[in-house]
PDB file of N, CA and C in Angstrom:
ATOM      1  N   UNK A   1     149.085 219.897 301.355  1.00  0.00           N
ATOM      2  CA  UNK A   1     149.568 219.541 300.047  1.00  0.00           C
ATOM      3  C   UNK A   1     150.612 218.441 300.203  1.00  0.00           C
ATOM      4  N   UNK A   2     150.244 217.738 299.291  1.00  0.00           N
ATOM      5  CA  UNK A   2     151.391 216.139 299.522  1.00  0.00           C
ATOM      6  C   UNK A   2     151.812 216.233 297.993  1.00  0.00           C
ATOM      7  N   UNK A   3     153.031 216.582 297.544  1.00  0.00           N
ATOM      8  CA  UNK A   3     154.034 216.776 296.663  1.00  0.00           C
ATOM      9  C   UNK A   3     154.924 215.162 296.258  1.00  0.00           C
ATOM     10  N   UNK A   4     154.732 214.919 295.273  1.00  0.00           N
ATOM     11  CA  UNK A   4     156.068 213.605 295.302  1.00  0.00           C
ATOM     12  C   UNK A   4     157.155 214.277 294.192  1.00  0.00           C
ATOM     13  N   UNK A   5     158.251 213.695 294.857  1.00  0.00           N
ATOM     14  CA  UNK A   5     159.637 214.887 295.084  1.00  0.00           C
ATOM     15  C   UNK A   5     160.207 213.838 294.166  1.00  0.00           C
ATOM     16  N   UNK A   6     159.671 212.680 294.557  1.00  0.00           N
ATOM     17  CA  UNK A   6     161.140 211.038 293.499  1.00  0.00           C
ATOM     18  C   UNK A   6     160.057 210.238 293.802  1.00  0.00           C
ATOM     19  N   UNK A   7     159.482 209.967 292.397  1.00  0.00           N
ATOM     20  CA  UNK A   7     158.207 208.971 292.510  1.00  0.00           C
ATOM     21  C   UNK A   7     158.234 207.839 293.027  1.00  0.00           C
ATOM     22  N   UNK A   8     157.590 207.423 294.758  1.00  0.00           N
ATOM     23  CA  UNK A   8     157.167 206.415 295.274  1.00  0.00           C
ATOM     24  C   UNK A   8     158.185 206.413 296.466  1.00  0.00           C
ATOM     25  N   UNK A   9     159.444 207.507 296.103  1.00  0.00           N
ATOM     26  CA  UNK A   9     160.440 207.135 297.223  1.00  0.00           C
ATOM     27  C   UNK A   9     160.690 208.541 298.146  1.00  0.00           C
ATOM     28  N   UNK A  10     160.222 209.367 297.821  1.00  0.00           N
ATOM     29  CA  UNK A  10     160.032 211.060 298.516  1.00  0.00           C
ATOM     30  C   UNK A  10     158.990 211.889 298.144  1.00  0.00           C
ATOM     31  N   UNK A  11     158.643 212.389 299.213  1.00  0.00           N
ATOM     32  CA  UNK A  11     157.273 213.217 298.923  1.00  0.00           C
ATOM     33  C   UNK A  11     157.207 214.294 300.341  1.00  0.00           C
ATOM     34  N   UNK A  12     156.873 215.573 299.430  1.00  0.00           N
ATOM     35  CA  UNK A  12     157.078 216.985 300.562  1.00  0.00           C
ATOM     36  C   UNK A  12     155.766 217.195 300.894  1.00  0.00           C
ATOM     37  N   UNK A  13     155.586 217.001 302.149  1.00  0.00           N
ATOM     38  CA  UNK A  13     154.546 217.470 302.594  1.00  0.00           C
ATOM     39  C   UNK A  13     154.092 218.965 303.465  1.00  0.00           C
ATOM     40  N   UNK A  14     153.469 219.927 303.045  1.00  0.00           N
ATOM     41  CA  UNK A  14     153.067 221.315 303.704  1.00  0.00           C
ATOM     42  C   UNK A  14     151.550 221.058 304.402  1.00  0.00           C
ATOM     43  N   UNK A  15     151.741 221.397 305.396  1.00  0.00           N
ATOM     44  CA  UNK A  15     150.156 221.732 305.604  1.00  0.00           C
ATOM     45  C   UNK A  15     149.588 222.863 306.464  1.00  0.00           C
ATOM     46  N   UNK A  16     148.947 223.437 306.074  1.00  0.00           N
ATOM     47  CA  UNK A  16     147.788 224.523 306.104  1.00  0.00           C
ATOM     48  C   UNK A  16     147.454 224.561 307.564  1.00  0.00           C
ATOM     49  N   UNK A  17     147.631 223.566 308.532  1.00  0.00           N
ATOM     50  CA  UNK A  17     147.161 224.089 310.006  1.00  0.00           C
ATOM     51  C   UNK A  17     147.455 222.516 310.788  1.00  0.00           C
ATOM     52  N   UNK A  18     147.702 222.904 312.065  1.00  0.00           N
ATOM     53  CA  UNK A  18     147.952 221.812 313.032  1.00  0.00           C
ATOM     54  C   UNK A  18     147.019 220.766 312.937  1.00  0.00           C
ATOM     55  N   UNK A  19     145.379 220.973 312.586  1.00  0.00           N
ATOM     56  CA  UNK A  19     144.525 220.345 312.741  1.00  0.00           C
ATOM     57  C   UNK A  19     144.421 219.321 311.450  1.00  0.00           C
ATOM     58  N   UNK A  20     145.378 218.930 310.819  1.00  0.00           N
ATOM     59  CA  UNK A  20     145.667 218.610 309.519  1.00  0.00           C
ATOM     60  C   UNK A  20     146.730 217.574 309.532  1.00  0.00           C
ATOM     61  N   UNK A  21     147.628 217.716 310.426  1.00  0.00           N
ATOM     62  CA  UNK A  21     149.285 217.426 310.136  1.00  0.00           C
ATOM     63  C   UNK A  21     149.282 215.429 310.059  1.00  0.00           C
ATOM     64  N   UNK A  22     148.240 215.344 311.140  1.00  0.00           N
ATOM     65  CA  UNK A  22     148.300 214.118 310.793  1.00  0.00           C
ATOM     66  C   UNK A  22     147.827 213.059 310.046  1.00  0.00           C
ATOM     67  N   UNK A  23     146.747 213.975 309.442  1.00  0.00           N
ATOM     68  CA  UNK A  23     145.670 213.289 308.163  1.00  0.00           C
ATOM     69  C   UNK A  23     146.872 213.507 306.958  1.00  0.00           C
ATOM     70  N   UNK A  24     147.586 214.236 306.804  1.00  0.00           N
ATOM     71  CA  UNK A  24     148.540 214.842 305.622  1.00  0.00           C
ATOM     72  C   UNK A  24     150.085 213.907 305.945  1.00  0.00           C
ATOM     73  N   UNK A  25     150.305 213.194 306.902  1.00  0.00           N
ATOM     74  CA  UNK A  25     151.313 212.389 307.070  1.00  0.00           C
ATOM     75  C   UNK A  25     151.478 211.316 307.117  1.00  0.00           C
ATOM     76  N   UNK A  26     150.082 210.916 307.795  1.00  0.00           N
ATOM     77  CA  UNK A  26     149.690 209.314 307.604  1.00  0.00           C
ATOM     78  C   UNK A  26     149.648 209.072 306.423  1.00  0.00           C
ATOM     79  N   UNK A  27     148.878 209.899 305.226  1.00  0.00           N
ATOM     80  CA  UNK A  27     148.505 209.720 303.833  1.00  0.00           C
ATOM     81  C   UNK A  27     150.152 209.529 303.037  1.00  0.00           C
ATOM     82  N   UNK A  28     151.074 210.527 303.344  1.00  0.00           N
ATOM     83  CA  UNK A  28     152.033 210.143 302.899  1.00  0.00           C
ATOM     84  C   UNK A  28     153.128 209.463 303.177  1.00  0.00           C
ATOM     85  N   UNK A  29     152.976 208.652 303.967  1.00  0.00           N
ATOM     86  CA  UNK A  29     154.067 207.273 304.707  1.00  0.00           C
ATOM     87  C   UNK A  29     152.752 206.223 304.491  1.00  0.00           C
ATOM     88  N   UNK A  30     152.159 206.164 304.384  1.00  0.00           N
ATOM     89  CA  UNK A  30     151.100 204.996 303.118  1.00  0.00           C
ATOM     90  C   UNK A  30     151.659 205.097 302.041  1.00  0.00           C
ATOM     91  N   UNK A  31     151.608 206.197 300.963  1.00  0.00           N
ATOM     92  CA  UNK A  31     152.379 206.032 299.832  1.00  0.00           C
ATOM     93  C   UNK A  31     153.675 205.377 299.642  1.00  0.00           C
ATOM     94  N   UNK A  32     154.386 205.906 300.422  1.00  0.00           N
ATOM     95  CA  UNK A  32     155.845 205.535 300.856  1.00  0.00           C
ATOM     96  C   UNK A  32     155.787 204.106 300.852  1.00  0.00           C
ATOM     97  N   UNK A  33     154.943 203.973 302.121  1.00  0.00           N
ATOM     98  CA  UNK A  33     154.901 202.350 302.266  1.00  0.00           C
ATOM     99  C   UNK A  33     154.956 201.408 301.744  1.00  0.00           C
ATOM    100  N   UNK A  34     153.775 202.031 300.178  1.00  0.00           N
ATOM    101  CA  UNK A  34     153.545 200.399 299.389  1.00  0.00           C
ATOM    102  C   UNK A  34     154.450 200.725 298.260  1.00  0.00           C
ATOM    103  N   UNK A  35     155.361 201.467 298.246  1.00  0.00           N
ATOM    104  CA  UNK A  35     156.741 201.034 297.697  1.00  0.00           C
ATOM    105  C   UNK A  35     157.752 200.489 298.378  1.00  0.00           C
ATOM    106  N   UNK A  36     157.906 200.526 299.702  1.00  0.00           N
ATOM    107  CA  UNK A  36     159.254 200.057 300.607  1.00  0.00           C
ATOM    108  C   UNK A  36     158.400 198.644 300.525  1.00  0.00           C
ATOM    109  N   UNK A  37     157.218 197.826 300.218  1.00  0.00           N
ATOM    110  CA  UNK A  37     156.441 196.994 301.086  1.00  0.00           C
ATOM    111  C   UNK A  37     157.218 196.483 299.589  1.00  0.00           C
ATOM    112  N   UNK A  38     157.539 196.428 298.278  1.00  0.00           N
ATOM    113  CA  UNK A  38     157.490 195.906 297.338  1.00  0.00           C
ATOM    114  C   UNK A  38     159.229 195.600 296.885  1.00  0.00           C
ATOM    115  N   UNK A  39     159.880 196.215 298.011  1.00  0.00           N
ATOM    116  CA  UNK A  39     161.400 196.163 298.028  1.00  0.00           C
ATOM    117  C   UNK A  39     161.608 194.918 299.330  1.00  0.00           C
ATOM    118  N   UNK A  40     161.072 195.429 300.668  1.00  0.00           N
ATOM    119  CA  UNK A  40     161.506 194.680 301.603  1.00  0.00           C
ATOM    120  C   UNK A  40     162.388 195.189 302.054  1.00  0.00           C
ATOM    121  N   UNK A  41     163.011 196.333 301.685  1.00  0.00           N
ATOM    122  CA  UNK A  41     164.528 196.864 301.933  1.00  0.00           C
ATOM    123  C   UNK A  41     164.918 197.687 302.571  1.00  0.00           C
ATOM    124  N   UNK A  42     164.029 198.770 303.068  1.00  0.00           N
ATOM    125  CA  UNK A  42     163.716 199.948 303.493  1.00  0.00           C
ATOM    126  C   UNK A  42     162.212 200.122 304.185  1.00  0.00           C
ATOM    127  N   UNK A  43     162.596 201.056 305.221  1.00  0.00           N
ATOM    128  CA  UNK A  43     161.710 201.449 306.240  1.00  0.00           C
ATOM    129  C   UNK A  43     161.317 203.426 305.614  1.00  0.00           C
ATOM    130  N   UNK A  44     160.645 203.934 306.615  1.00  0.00           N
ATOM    131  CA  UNK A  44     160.272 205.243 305.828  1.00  0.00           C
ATOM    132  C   UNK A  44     161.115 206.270 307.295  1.00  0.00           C
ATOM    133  N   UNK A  45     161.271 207.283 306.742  1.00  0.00           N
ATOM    134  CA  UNK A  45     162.011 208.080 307.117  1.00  0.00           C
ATOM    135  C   UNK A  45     160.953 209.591 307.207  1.00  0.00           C
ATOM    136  N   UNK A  46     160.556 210.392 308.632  1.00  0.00           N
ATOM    137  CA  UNK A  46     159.408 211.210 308.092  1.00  0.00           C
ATOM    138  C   UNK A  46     160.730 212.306 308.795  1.00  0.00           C
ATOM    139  N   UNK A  47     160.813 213.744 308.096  1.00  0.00           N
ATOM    140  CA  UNK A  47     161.380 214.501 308.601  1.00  0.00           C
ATOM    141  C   UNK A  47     160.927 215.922 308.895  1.00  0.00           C
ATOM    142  N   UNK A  48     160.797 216.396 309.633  1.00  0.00           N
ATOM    143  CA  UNK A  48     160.397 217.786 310.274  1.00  0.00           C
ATOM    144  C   UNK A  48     161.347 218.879 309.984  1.00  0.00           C
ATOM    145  N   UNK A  49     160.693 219.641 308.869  1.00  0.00           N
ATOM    146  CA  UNK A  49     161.830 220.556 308.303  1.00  0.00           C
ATOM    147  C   UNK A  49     161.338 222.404 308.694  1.00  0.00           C
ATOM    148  N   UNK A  50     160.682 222.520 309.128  1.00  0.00           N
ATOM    149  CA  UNK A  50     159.791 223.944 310.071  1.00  0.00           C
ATOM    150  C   UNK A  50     158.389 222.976 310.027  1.00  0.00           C
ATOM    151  N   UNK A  51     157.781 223.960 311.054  1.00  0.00           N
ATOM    152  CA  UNK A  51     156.056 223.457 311.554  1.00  0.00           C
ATOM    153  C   UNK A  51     155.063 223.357 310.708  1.00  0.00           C
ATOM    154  N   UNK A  52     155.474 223.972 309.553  1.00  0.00           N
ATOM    155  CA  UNK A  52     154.103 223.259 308.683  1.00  0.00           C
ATOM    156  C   UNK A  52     155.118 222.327 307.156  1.00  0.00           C
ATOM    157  N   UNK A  53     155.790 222.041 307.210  1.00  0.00           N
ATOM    158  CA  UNK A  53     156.704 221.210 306.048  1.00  0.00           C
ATOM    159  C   UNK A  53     157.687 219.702 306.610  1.00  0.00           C
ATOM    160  N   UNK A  54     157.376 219.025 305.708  1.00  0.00           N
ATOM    161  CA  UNK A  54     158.158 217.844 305.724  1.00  0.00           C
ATOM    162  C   UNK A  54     158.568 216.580 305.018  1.00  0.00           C
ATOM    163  N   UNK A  55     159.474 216.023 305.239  1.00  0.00           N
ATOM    164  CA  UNK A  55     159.578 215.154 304.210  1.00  0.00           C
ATOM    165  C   UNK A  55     159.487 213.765 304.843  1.00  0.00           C
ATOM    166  N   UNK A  56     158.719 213.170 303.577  1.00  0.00           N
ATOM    167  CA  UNK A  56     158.569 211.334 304.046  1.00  0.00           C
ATOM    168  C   UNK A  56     159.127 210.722 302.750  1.00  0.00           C
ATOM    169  N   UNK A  57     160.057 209.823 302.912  1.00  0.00           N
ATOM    170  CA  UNK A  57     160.723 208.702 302.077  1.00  0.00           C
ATOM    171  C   UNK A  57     160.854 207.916 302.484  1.00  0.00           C
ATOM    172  N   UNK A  58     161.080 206.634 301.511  1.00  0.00           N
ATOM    173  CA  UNK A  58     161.695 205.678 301.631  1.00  0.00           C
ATOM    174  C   UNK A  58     163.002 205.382 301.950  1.00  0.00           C
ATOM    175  N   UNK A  59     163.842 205.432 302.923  1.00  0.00           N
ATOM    176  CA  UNK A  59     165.027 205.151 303.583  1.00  0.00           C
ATOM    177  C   UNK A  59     165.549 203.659 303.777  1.00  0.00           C
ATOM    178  N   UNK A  60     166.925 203.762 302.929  1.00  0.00           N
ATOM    179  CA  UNK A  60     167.633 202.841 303.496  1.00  0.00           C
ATOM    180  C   UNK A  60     168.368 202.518 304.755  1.00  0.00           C
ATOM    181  N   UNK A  61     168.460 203.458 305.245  1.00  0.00           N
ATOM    182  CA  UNK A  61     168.761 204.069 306.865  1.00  0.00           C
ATOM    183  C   UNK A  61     167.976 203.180 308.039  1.00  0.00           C
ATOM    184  N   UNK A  62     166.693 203.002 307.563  1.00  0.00           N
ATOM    185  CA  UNK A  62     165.611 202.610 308.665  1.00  0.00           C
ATOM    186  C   UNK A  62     165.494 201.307 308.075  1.00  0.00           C
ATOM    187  N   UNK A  63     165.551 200.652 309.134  1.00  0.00           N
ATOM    188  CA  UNK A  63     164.689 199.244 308.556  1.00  0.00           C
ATOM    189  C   UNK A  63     163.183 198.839 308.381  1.00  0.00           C
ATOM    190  N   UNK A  64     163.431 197.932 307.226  1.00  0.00           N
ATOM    191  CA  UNK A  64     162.349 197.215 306.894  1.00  0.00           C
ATOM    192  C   UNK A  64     161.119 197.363 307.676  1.00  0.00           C
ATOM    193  N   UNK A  65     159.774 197.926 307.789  1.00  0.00           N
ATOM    194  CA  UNK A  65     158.752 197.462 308.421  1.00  0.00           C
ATOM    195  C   UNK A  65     158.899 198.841 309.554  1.00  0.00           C
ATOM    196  N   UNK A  66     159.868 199.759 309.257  1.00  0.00           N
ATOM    197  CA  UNK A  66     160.012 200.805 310.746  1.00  0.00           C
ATOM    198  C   UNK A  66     160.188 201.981 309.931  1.00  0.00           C
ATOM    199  N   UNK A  67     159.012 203.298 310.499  1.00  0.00           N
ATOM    200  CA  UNK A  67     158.739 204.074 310.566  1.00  0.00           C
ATOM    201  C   UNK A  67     159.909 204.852 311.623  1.00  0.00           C
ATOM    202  N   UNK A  68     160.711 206.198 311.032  1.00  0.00           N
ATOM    203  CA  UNK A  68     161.560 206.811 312.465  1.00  0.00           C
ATOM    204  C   UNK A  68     161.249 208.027 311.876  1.00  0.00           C
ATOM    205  N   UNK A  69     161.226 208.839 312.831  1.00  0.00           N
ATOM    206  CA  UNK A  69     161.179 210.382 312.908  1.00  0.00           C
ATOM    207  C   UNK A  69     162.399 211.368 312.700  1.00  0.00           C
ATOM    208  N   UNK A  70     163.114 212.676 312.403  1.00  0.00           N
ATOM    209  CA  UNK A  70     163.838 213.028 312.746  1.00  0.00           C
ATOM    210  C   UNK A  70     163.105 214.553 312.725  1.00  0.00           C
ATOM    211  N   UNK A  71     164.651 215.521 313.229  1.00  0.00           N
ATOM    212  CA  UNK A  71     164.378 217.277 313.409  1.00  0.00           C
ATOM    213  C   UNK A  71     165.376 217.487 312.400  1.00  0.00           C
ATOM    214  N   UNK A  72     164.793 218.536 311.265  1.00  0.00           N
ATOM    215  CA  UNK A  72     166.021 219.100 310.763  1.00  0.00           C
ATOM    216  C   UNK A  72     166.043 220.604 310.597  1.00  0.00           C
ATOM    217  N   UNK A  73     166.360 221.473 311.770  1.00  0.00           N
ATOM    218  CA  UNK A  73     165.959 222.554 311.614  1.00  0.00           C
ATOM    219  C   UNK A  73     166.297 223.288 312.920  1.00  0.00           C
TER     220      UNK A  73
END
């Protein structure tokens, strides 16, 4: 399940099994993307919040054109 949390700039992602995680993350740091792609300003931010949940936004934190990971948990 890909949730948008703040339209175009956060979106919670859950998923249902390991065999999934990355079809369900790529899809949502694409979304992300072609809003940071329309700022120039921000990079995406994907965060690991337990093993099947997480969040991807648009971050001012990260730069432009860069994808970073974090753990929060």
């Amino acid at each position: 399940m890909i949730r948008t949390v703040d339209d175009g700039l956060s979106y919670l992602v859950r998923v249902p099994n390991a065999a999934v995680v990355d079809d369900y993350l790529n899809s949502a740091v694409n979304m992300a993307r072609q809003f940071a792609s329309t700022t120039g300003l921000c990079g995406i931010l994907v965060t690991r919040h337990a093993h099947d949940t997480y969040t991807v936004a648009v971050s001012e934190a990260v730069p432009f054109g860069e994808t970073h990971e974090r753990l929060d948990f």
